[in-house]
Protein backbone atom coordinates (compact mmCIF):
# COMPACT_ATOMS: atom_id res chain seq x y z
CA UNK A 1 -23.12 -12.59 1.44
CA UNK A 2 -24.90 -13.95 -2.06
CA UNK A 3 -27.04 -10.30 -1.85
CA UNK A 4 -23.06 -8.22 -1.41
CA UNK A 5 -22.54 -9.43 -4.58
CA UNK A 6 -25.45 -9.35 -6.51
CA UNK A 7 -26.97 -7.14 -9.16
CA UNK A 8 -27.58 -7.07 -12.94
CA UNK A 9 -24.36 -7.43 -14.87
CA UNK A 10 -24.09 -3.89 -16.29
CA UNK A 11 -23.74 -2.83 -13.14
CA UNK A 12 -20.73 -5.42 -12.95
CA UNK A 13 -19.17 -4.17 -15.79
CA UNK A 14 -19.63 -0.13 -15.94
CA UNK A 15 -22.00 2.71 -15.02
CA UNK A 16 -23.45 3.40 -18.47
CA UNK A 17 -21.93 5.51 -21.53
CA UNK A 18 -19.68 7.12 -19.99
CA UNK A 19 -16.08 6.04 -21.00
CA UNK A 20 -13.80 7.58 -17.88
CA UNK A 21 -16.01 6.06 -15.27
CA UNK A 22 -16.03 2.82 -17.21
CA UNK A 23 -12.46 3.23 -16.67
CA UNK A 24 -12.47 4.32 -13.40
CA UNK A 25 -14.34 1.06 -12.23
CA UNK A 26 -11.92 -1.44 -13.99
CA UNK A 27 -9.12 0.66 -12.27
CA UNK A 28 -10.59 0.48 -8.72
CA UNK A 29 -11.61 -3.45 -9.23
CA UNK A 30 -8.07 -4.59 -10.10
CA UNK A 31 -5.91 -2.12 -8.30
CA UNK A 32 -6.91 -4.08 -4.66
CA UNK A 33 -5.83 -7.85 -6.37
CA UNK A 34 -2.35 -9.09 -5.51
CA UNK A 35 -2.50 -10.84 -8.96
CA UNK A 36 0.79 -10.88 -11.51
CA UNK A 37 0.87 -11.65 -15.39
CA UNK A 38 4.51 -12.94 -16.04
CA UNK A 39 5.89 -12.47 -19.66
CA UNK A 40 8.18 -15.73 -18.67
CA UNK A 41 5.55 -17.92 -17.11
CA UNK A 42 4.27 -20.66 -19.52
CA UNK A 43 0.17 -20.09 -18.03
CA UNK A 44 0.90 -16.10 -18.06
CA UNK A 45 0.11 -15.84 -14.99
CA UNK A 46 3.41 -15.67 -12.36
CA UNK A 47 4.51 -19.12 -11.31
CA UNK A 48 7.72 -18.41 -9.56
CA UNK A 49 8.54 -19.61 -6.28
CA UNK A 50 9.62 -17.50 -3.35
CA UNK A 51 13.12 -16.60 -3.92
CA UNK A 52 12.66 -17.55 -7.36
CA UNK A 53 10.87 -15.23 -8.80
CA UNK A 54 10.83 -13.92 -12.64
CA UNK A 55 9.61 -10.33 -13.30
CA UNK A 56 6.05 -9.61 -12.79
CA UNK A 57 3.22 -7.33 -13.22
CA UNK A 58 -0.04 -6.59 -11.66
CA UNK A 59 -3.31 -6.38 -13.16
CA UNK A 60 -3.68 -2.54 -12.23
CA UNK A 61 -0.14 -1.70 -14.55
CA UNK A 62 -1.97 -3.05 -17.85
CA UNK A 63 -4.26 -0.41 -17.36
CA UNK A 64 -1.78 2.42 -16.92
CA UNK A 65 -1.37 3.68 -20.29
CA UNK A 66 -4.85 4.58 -20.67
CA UNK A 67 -4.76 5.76 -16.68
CA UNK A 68 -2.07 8.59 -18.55
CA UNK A 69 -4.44 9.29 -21.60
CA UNK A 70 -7.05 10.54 -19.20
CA UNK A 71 -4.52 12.55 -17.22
CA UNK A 72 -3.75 14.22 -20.21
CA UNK A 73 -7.47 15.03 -20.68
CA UNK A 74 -8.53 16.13 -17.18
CA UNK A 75 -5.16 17.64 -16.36
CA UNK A 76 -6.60 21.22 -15.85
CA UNK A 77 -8.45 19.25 -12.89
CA UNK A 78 -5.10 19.46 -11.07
CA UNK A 79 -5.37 22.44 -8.93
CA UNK A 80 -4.77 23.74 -5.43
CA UNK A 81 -2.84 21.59 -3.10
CA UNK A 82 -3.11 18.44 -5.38
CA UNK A 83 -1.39 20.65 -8.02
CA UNK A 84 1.18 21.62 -5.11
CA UNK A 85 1.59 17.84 -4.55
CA UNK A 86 2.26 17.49 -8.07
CA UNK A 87 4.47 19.94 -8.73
CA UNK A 88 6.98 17.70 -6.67
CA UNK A 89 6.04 14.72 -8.41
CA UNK A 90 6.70 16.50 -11.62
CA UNK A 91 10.20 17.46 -10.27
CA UNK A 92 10.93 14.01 -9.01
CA UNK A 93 10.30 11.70 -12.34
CA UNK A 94 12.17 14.74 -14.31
CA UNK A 95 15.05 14.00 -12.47
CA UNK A 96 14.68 10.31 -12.42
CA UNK A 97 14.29 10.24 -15.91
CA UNK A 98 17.66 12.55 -16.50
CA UNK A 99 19.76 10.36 -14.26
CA UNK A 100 18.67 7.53 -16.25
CA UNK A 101 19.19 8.64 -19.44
CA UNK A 102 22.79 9.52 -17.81
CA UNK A 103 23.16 5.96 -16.96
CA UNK A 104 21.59 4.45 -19.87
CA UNK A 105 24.33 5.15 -22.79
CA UNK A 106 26.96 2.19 -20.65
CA UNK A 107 23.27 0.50 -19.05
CA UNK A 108 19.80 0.86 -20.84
CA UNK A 109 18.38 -1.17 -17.97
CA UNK A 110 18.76 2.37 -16.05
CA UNK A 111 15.45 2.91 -18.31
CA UNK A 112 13.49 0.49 -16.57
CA UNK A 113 14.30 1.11 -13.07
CA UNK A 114 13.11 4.79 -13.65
CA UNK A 115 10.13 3.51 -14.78
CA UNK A 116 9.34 2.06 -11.27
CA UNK A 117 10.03 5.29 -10.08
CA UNK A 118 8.00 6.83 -12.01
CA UNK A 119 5.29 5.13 -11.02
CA UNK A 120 4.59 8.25 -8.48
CA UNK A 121 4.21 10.54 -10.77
CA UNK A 122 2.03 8.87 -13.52
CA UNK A 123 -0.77 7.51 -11.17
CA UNK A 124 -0.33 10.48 -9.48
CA UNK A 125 -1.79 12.26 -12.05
CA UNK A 126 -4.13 10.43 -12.88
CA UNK A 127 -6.08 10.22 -9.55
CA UNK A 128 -5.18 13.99 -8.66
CA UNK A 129 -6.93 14.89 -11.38
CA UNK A 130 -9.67 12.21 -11.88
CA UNK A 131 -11.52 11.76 -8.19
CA UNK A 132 -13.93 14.30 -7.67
CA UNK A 133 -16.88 14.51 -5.70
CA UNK A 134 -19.10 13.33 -8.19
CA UNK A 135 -17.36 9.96 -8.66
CA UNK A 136 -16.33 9.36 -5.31
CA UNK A 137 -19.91 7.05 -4.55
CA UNK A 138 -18.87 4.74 -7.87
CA UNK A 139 -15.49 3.56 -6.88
CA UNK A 140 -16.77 1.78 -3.34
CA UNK A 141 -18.02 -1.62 -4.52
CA UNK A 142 -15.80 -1.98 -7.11
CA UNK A 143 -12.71 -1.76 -4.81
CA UNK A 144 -14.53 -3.75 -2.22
CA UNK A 145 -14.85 -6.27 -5.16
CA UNK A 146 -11.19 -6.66 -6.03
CA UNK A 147 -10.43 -5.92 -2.04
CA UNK A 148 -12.36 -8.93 -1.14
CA UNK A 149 -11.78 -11.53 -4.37
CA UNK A 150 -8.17 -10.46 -3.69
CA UNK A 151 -7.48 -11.29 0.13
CA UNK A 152 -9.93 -14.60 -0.80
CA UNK A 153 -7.57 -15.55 -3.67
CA UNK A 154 -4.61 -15.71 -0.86
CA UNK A 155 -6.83 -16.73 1.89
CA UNK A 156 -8.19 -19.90 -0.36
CA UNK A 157 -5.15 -20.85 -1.60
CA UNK A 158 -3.42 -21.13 2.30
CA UNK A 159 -6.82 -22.73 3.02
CA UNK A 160 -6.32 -25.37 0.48
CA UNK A 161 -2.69 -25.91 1.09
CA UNK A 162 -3.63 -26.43 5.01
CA UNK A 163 -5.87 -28.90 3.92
CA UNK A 164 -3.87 -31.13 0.74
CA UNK A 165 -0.85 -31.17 2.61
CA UNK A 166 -1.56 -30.31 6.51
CA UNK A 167 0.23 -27.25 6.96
CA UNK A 168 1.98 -24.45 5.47
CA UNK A 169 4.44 -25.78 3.54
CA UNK A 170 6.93 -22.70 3.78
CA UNK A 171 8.34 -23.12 6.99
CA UNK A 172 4.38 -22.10 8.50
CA UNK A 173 3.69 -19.47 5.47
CA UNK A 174 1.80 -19.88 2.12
CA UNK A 175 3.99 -21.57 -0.68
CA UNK A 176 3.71 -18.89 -3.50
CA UNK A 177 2.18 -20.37 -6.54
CA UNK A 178 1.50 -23.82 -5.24
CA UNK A 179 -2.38 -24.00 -5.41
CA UNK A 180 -3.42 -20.79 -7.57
CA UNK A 181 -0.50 -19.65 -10.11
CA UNK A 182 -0.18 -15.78 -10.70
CA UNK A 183 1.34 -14.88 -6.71
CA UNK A 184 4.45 -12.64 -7.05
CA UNK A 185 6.32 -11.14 -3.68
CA UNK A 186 3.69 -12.46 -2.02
CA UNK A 187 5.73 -11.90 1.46
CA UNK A 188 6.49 -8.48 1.09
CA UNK A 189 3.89 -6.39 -0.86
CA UNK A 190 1.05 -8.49 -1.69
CA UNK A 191 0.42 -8.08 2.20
CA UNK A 192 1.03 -4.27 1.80
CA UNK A 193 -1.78 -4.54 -0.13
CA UNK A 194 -3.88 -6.69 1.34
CA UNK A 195 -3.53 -4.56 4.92
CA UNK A 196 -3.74 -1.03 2.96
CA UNK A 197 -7.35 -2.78 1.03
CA UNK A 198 -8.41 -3.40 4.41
CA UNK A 199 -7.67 0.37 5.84
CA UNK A 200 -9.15 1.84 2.63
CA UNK A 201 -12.39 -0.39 3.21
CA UNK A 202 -12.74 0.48 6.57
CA UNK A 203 -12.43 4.08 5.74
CA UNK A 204 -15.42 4.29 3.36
CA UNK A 205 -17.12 2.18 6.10
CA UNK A 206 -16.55 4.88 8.67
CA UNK A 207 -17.80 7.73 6.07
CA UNK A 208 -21.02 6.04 5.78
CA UNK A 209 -20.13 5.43 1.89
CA UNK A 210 -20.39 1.83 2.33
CA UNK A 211 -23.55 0.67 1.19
CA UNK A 212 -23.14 -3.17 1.31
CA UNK A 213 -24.38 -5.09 4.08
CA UNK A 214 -22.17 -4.83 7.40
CA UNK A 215 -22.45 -9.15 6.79
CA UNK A 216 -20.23 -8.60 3.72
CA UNK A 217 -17.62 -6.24 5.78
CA UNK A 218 -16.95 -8.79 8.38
CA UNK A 219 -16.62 -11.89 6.22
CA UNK A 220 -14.40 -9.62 4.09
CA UNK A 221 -12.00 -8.33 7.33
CA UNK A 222 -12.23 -12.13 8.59
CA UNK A 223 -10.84 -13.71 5.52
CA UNK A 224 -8.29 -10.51 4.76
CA UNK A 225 -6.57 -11.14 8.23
CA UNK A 226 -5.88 -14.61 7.76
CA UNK A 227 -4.62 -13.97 4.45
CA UNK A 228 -2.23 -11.93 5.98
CA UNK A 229 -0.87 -13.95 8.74
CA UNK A 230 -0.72 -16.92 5.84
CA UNK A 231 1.83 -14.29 4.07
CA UNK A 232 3.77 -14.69 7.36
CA UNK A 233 4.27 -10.62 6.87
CA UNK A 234 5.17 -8.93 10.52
CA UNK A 235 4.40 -5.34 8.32
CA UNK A 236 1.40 -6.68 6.79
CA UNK A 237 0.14 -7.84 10.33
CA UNK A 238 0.98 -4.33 11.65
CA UNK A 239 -0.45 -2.24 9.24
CA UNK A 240 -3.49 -4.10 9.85
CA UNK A 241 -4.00 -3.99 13.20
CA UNK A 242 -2.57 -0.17 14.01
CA UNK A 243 -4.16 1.12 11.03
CA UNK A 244 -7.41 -0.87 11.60
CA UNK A 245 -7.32 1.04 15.47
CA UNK A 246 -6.53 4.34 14.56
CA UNK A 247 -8.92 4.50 11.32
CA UNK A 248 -11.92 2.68 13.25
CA UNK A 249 -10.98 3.84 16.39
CA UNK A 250 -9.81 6.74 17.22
CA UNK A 251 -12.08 9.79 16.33
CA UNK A 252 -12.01 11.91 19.06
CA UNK A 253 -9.79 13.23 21.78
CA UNK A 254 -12.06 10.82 24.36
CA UNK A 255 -10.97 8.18 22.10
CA UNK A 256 -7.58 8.42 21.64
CA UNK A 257 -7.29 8.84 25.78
CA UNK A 258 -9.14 5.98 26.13
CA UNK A 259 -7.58 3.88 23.71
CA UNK A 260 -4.10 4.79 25.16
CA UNK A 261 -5.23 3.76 28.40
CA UNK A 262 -6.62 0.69 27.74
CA UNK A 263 -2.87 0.21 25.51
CA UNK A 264 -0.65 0.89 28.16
CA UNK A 265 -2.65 -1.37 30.36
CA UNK A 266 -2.53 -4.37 27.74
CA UNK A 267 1.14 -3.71 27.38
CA UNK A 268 1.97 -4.30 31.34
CA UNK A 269 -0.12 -7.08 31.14
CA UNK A 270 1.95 -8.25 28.16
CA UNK A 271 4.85 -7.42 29.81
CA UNK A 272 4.41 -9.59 32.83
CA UNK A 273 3.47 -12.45 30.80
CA UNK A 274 6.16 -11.67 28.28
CA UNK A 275 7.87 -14.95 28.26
CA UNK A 276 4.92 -16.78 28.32
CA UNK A 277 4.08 -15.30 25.26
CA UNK A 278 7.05 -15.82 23.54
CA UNK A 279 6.32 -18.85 24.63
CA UNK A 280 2.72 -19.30 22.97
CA UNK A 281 3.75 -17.69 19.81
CA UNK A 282 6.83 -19.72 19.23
CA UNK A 283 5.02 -22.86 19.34
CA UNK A 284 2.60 -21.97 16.83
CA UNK A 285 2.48 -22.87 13.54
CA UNK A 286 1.99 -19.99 11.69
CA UNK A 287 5.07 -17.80 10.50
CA UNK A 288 4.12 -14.68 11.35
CA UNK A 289 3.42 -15.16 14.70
CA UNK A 290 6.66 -16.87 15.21
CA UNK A 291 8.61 -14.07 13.79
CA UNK A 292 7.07 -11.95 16.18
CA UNK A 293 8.71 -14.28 18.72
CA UNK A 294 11.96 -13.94 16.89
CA UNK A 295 12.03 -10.08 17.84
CA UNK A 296 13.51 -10.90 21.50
CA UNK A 297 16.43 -12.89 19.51
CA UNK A 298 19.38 -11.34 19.01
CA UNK A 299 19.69 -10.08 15.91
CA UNK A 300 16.57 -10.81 14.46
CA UNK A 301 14.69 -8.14 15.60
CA UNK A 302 15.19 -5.76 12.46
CA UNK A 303 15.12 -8.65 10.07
CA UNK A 304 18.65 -7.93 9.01
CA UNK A 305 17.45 -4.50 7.89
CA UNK A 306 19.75 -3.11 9.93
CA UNK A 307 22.86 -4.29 8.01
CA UNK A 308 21.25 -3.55 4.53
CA UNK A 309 20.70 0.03 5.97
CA UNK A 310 24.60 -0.09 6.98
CA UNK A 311 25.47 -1.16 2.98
CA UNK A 312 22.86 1.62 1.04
CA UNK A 313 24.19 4.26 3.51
CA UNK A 314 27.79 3.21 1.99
CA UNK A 315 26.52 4.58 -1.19
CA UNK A 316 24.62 8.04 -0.19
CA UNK A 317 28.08 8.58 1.48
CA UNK A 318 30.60 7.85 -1.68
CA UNK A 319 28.09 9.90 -4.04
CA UNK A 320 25.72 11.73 -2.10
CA UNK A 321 24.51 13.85 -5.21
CA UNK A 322 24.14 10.90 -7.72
CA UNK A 323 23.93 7.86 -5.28
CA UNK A 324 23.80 4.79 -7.93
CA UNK A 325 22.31 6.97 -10.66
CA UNK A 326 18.97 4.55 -11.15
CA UNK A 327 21.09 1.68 -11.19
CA UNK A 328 21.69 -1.93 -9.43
CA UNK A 329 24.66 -1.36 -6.73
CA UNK A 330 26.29 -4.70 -9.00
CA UNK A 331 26.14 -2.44 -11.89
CA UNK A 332 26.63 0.91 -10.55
CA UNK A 333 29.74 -0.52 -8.46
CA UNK A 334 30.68 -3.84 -9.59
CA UNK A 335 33.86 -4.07 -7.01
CA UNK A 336 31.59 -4.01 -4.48
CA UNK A 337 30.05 -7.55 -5.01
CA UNK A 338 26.58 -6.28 -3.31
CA UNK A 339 23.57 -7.23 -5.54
CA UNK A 340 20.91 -6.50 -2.70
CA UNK A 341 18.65 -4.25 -4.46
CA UNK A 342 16.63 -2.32 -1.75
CA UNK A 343 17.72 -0.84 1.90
CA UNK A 344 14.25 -2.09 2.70
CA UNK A 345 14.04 1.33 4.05
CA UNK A 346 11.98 3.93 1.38
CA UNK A 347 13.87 7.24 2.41
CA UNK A 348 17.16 5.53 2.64
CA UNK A 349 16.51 3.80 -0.92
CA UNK A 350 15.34 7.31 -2.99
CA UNK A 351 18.24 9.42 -1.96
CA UNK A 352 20.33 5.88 -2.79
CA UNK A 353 19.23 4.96 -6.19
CA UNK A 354 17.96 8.42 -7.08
CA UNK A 355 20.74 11.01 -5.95
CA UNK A 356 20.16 13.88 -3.51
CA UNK A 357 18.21 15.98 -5.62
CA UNK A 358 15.37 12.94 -6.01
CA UNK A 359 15.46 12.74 -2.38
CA UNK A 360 14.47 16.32 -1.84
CA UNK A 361 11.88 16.14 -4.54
CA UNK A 362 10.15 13.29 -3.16
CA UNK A 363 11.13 14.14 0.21
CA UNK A 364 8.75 17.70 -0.67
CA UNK A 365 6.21 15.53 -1.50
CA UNK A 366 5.86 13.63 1.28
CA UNK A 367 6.50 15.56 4.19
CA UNK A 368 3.41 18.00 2.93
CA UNK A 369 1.18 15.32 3.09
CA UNK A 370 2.65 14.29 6.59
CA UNK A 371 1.97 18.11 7.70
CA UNK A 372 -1.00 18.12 5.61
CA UNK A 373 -2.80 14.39 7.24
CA UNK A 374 -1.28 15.93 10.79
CA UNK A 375 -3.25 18.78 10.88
CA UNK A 376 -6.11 17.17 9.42
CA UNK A 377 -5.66 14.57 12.35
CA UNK A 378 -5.59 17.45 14.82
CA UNK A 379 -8.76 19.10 13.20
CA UNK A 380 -10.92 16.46 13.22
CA UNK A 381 -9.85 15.55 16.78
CA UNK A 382 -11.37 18.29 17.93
CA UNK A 383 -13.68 19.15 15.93
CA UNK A 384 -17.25 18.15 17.38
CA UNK A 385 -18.45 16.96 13.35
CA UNK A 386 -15.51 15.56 12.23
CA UNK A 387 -15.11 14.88 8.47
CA UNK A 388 -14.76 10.99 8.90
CA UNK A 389 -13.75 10.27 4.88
CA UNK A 390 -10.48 12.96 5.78
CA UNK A 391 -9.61 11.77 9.01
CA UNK A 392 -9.59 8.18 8.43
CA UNK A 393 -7.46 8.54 5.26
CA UNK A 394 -5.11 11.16 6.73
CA UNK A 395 -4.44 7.86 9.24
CA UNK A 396 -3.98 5.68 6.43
CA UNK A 397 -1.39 8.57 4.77
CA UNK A 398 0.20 8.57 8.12
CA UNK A 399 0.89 5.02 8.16
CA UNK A 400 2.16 4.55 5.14
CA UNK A 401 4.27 7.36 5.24
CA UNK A 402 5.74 6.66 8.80
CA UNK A 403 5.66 2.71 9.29
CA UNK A 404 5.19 0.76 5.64
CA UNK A 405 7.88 3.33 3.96
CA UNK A 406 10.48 2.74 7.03
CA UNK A 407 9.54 -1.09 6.80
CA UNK A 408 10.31 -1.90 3.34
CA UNK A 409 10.09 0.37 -0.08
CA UNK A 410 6.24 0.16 -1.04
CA UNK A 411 6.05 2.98 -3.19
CA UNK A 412 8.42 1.81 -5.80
CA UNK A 413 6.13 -1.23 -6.39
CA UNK A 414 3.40 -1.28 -9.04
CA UNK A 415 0.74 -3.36 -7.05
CA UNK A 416 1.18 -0.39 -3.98
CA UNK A 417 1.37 2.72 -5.80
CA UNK A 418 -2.16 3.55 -7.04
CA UNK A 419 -3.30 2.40 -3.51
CA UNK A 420 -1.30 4.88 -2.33
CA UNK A 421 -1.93 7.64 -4.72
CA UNK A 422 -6.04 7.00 -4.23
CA UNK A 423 -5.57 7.88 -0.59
CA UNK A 424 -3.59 10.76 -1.51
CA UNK A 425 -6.19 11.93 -3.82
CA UNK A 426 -9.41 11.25 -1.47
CA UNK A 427 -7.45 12.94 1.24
CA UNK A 428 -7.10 15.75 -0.32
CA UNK A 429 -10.63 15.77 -2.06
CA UNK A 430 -12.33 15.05 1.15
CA UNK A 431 -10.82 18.09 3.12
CA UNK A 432 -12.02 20.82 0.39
CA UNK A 433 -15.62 20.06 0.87
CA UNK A 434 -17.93 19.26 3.62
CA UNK A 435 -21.22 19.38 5.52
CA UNK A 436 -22.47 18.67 8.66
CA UNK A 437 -24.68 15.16 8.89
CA UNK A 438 -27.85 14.62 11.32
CA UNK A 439 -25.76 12.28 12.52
CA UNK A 440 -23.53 14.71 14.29
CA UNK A 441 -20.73 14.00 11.99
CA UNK A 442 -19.22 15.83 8.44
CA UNK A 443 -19.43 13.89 5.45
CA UNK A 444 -18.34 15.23 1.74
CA UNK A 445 -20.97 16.02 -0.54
CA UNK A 446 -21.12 13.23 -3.15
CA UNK A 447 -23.91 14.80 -5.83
């Protein structure tokens, strides 16, 4: 583990002279930690509790404004299907931006919530048109780096709570901010994270572009799954261990037979022993596991998501064209007394907050990178030297895209975006060029 991390300290801190790659480390070392500044909190660092939290940033936002200086600089980059991709972009946060300017003469606080939708578009560019092939070897250690001291900063501080007070304080999950200060929705997208770390990991792992020892990979997948089930996060939990299958799984046709096999047999065994196992998981003391025993009680298998679906549905109906117009449903309709900000559902929540013309933009977007990861999927399925780097992140797409999004509303966060966008952008880099290994597989050409 001591040799993962060593080596001289300019290696720590940038390549050499060259000030976009300098950049493009920092970037890929802080956009994996699920750590907040707080303009509120007396240490800086967020120090709200769960349920009582004050606004928050992540490390990775602080870096955004020079993120758009080099998008205006390597902008010309943007071509082919990443310019495609962000064309839609570019006709999602001009919409978002009109509707809030609409909304912002009676409620300038419209200005801000387009700003977290904007989010899309502005690391968009910036990855679209910064990853290339000849930077894609520098960004692997310095996202394992802020993958791994990221999952350890959870994993420690559920350690150390365990072992102070003897459990889990919150009801069998981490209490946020208890032990180390600077946690912020750290049971709903600081798992996101830590799960979508993991999957991004795992893919440069299967495209031979890790070069740390496997010693380091383990620890690191060891401590980022407890750090999950400390979070007590069902979609966190999920995301982890479907993603973790299909990315380090399922490569071939053979595979995927076999590993639906072997799943169908697991689930009659589970089946069988189902009440046993509700059983198991119900007495233990870890949150997550018991709200996976909650999902046979009535009512509790959606997590009430179901009746906040019900309530943003409300709104598409009454304005289907403007929905709230980028603001709070308190402050878009104050007679309705709702002040639940999210349908916890990400295609329910754009056409709500953003109107039916954001929903189609975004809705562009992101079925041609379902389509696109689909038939990348297929491809390398059958292909007998599959490119490995663009079918494990056409998984990771997929999973975002079909389970995360319909889970809860990732990408309108600032700690998931640029996760998000960097497997966009190494998806679509990794399917443009290719070449058959000794190995019997297709990697991308890196120099």
């Amino acid at each position: 583990m001591i040799q993962a991390f060593s080596g001289s300290a300019s290696e720590f801190i940038c390549f050499g002279g060259d000030m976009s790659r300098n950049f493009l480390w920092w970037v890929m070392f802080l956009m994996p930690l699920p750590i907040f500044i707080s303009p509120s909190s007396p240490v800086l660092l967020a120090s709200g509790t769960i349920g009582d939290d004050a606004l928050a940033f992540p490390l990775s936002f602080f870096l955004l404004p020079i993120a758009i200086f080099f998008t205006l600089k390597n902008y010309k980059n943007i071509v082919g299907f990443n310019l495609f991709l962000y064309f839609w972009l570019s006709l999602f946060a001009i919409w978002v931006l009109l509707l809030s300017f609409y909304s912002a003469s009676l409620q300038p606080v419209a200005l801000l919530y387009a700003l977290q939708w904007c989010l899309l578009f502005l690391w968009g560019g910036y990855f679209l048109s910064t990853i290339r092939l000849e930077n894609v070897k520098y960004i692997v250690r310095p996202f394992f780096y802020g993958a791994f001291i990221g999952a350890a900063y959870i994993f420690l501080s559920g350690v150390l709570e365990y072992i102070i007070y003897g459990a889990l304080l919150d009801a069998g999950r981490v209490s946020q901010n208890l032990i180390f200060k600077g946690q912020y929705q750290l049971v709903v997208y600081t798992p996101t994270v830590l799960a979508f770390s993991f999957l991004i990991v795992l893919s440069f792992y299967k495209a031979n572009l890790f070069s740390l020892p496997r010693s380091a990979l383990v620890v690191y997948f060891a401590i980022c799954f407890v750090a999950i089930i400390f979070t007590g996060s069902r979609e966190g939990l999920l995301v982890c261990l479907l993603g973790g299958c299909l990315v380090g799984i399922i490569t071939s046709v053979r595979a995927a037979l076999v590993v639906c096999f072997v799943g169908l047999f697991l689930l009659f065994i589970l089946y069988i022993n189902f009440d046993y196992l509700l059983l198991v998981l119900d007495a233990s003391e870890f949150r997550a596991l018991n709200k996976i025993a909650r999902l046979a009680d009535d009512g509790a298998a959606l997590g009430a998501r179901d009746v906040m679906l019900k309530i943003y549905l409300q709104f598409i109906i009454f304005d289907p064209v403007l929905g709230l117009k980028m603001l709070p449903p308190e402050l878009a309709y104050p007679v309705s007394d709702i002040t639940i900000r999210s349908a916890h559902n990400l295609y329910v929540d754009v056409w709500a907050w953003t109107g039916f013309p954001g929903f189609l933009a975004l809705i562009f977007f992101l079925i041609s990178l379902v389509a696109f990861a689909a038939n990348s999927i297929v491809r390398g399925l059958l292909s007998k030297y599959p490119n490995n780097l663009e079918l494990s992140f056409s998984w990771v797409v997929l999973v975002m895209l079909l389970i995360s999004n319909n889970i809860n509303v990732p990408l309108r966060q600032p700690v998931v975006v640029p996760v998000f966008l960097l497997c966009v952008a190494l998806l679509a880099l990794s399917a443009k060029k290719q070449q058959p290994s000794k190995q019997g597989s297709s990697e991308i050409t890196l120099s």
